[in-house]
C-alpha atoms as a PDB file:
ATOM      1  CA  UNK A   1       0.000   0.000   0.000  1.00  0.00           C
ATOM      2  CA  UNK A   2       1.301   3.258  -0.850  1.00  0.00           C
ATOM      3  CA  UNK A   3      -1.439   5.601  -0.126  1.00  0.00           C
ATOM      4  CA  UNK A   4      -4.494   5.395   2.459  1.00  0.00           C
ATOM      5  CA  UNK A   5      -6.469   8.099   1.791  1.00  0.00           C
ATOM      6  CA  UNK A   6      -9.081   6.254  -1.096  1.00  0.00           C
ATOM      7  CA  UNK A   7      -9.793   4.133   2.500  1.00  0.00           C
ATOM      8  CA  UNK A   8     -10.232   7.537   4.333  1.00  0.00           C
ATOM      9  CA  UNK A   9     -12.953   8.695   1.416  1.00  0.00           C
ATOM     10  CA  UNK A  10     -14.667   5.566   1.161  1.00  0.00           C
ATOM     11  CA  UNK A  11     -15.414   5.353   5.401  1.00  0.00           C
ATOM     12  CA  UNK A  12     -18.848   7.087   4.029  1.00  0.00           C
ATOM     13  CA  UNK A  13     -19.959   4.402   2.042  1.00  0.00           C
ATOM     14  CA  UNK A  14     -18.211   1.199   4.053  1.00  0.00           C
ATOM     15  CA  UNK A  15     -17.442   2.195   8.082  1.00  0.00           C
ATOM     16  CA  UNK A  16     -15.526  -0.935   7.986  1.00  0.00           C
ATOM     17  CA  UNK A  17     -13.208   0.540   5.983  1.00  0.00           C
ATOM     18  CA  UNK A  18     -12.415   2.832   9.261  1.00  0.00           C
ATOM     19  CA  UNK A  19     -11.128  -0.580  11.124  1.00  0.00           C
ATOM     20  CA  UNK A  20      -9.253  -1.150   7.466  1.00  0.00           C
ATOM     21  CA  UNK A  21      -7.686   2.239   7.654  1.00  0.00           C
ATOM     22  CA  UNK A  22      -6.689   2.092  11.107  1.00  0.00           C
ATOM     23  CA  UNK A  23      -4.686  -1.751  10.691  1.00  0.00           C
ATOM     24  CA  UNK A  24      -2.921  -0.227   8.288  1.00  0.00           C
ATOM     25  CA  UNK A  25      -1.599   2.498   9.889  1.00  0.00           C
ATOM     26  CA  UNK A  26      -0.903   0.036  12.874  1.00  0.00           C
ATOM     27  CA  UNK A  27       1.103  -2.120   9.824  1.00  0.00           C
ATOM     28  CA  UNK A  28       2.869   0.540   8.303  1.00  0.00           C
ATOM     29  CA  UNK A  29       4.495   1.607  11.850  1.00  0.00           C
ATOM     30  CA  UNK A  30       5.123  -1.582  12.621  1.00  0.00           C
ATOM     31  CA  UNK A  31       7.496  -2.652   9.165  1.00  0.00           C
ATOM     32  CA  UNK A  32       8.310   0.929   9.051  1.00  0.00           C
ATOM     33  CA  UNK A  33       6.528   1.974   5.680  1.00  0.00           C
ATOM     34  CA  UNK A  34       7.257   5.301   4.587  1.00  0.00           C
ATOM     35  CA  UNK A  35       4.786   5.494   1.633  1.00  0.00           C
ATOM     36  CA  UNK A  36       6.883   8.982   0.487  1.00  0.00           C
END
């Protein structure tokens, strides 16, 4: 994944996606992703 913020726009139509969004963030710091 290089960029999170599609997940960000689609929490409107899917507030799963939220959860999604938020286990990624908790993946990238964990394998220390920089996605710049």
């Amino acid at each position: 994944l290089t960029d999170v913020r599609p997940l960000e726009d689609a929490r409107a139509e899917d507030p799963n996606l939220e959860e999604l969004r938020e286990r990624v963030e908790r993946l990238e710091e964990a394998t220390d992703i920089d996605p710049h």
